[in-house]
C-alpha atoms as a PDB file:
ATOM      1  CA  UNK A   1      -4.396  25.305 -22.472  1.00  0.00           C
ATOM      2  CA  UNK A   2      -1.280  25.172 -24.584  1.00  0.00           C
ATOM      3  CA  UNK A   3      -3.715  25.586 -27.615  1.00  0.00           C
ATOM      4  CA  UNK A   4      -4.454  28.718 -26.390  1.00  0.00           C
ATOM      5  CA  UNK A   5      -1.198  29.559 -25.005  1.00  0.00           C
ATOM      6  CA  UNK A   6       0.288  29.132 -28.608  1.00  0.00           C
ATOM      7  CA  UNK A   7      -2.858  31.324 -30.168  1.00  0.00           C
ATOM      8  CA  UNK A   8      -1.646  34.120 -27.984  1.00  0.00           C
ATOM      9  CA  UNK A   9       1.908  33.880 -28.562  1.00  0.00           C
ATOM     10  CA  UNK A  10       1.240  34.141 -32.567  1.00  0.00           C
ATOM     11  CA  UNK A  11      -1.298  36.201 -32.362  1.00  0.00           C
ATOM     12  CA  UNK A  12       1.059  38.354 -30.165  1.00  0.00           C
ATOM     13  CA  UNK A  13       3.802  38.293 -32.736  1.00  0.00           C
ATOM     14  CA  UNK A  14       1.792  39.740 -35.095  1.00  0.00           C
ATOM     15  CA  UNK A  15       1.425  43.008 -33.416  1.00  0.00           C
ATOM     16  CA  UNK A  16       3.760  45.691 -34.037  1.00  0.00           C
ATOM     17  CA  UNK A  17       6.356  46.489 -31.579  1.00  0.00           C
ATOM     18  CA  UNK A  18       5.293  43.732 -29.373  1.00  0.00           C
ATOM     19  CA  UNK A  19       8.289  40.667 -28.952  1.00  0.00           C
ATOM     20  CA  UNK A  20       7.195  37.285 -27.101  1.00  0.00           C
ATOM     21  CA  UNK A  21      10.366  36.181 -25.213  1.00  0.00           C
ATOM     22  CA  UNK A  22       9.242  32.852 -24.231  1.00  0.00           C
ATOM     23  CA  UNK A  23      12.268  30.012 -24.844  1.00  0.00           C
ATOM     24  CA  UNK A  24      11.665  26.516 -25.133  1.00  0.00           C
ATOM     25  CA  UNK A  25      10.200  23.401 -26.440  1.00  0.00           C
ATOM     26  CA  UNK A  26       7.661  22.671 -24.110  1.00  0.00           C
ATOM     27  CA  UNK A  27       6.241  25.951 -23.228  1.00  0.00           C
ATOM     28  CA  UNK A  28       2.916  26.465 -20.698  1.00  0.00           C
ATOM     29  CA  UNK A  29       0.022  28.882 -19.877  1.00  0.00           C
ATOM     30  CA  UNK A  30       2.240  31.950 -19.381  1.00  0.00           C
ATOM     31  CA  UNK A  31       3.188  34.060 -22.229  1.00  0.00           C
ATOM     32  CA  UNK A  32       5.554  36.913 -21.326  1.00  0.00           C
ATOM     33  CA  UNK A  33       6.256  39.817 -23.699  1.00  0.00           C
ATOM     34  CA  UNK A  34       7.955  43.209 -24.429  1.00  0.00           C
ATOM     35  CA  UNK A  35       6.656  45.926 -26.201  1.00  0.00           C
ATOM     36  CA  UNK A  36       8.527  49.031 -27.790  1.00  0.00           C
ATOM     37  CA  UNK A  37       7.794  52.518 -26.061  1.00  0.00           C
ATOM     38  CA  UNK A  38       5.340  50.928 -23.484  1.00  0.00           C
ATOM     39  CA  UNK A  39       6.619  49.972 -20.405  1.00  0.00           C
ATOM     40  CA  UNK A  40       5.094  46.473 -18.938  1.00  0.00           C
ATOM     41  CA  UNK A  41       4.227  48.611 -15.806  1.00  0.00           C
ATOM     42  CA  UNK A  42       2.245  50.936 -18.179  1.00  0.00           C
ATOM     43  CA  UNK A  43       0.238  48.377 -20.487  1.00  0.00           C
ATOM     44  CA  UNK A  44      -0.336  46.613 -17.098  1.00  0.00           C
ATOM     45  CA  UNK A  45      -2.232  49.325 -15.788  1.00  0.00           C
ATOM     46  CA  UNK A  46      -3.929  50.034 -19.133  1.00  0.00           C
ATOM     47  CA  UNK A  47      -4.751  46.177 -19.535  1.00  0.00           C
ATOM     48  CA  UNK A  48      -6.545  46.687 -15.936  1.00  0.00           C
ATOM     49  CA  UNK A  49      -8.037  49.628 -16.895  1.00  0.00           C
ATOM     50  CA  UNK A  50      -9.778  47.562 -20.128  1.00  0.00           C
ATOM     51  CA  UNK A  51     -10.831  44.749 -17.308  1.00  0.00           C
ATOM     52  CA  UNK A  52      -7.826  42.295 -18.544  1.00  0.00           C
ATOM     53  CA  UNK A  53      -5.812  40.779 -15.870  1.00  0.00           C
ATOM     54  CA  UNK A  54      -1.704  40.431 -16.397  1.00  0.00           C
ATOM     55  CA  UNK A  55       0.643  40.655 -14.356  1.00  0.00           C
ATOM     56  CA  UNK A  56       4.539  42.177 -14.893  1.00  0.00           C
ATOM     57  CA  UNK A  57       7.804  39.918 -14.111  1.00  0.00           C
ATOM     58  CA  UNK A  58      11.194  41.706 -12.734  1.00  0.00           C
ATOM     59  CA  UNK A  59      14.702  40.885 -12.912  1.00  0.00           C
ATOM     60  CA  UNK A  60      14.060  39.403  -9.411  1.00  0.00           C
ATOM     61  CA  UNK A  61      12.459  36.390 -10.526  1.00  0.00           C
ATOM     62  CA  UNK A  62      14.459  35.064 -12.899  1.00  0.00           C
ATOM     63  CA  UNK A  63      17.593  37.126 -13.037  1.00  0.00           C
ATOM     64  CA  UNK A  64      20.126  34.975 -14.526  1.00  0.00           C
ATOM     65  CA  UNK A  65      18.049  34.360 -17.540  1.00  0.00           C
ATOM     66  CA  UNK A  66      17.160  38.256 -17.960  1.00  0.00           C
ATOM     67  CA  UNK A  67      19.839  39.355 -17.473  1.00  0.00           C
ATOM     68  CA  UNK A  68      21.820  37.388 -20.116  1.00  0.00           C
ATOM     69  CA  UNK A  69      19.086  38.396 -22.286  1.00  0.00           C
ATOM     70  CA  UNK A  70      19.063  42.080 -21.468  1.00  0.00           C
ATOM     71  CA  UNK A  71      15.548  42.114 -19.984  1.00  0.00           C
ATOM     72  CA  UNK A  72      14.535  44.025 -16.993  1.00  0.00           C
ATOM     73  CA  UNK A  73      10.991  43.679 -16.489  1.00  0.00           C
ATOM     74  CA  UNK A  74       8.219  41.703 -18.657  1.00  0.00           C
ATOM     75  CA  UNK A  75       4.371  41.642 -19.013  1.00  0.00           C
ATOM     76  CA  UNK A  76       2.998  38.187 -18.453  1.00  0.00           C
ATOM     77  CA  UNK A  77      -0.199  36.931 -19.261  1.00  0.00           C
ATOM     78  CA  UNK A  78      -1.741  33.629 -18.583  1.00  0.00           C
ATOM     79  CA  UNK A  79      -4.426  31.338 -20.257  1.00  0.00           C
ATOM     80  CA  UNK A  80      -6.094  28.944 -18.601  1.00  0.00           C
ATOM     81  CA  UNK A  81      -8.623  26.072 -19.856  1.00  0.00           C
ATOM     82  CA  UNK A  82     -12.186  28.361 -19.522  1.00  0.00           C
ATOM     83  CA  UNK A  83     -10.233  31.420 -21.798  1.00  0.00           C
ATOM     84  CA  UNK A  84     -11.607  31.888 -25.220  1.00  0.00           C
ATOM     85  CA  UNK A  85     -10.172  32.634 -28.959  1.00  0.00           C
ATOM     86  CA  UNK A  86     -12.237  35.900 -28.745  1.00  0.00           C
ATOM     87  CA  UNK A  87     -10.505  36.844 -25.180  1.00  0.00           C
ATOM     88  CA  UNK A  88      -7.213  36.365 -26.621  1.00  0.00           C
ATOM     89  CA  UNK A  89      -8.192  38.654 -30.200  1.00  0.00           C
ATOM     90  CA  UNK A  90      -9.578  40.811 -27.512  1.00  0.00           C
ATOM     91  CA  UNK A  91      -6.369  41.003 -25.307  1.00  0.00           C
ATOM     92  CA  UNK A  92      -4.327  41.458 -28.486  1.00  0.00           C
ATOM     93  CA  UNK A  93      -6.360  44.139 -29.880  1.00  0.00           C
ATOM     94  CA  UNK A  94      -5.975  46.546 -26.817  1.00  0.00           C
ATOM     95  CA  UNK A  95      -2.480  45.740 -26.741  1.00  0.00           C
ATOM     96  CA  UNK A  96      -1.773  47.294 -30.024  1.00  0.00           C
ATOM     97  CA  UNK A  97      -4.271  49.763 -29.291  1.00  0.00           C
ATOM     98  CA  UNK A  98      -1.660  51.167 -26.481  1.00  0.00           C
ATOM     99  CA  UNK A  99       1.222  50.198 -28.642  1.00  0.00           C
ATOM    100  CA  UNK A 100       0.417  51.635 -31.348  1.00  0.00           C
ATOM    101  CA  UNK A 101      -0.805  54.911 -29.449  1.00  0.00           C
ATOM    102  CA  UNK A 102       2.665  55.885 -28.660  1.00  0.00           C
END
């Protein structure tokens, strides 16, 4: 799982406009990200609409760590063991499909 988790987060970085803002060492199954003139709500709704499940993160959760990092309100996703390389190109590619659309 952290194979893949790590495949997502690069392949994530590569995409323009879209910042992973996971901290750590020892990092799991849940990569959270930001994108630039797509709010998570948004590309959450669009990811549904593509049959991709994520999920958005508030302040609420975790807001002494957002808000000393000036975040409001992420897009998670998470890999588990039965996910795939070509789910996670697949993922990635609609997310700079929407990006990149704005």
């Amino acid at each position: 799982m952290r194979t893949l988790s790590e495949t997502l987060r690069r392949a994530l970085g590569e995409v323009p406009g879209v910042a992973v803002c996971d901290l750590g060492r020892e990092r799991c199954g849940i990569v959270t990200f930001t994108t630039e003139g797509v709010s998570a709500a948004e590309l959450c709704q669009y990811l549904a609409a593509a049959d991709i499940n994520a999920k958005t993160s508030s302040i609420f959760s975790t807001r002494y760590d957002m808000t000393a990092r000036g975040l409001d309100l992420l897009l998670r996703a998470s890999v588990h063991y039965y996910n795939t390389e070509d789910e996670i190109a697949r993922f990635c590619e609609v997310v700079r499909e929407r990006v990149q659309s704005k």
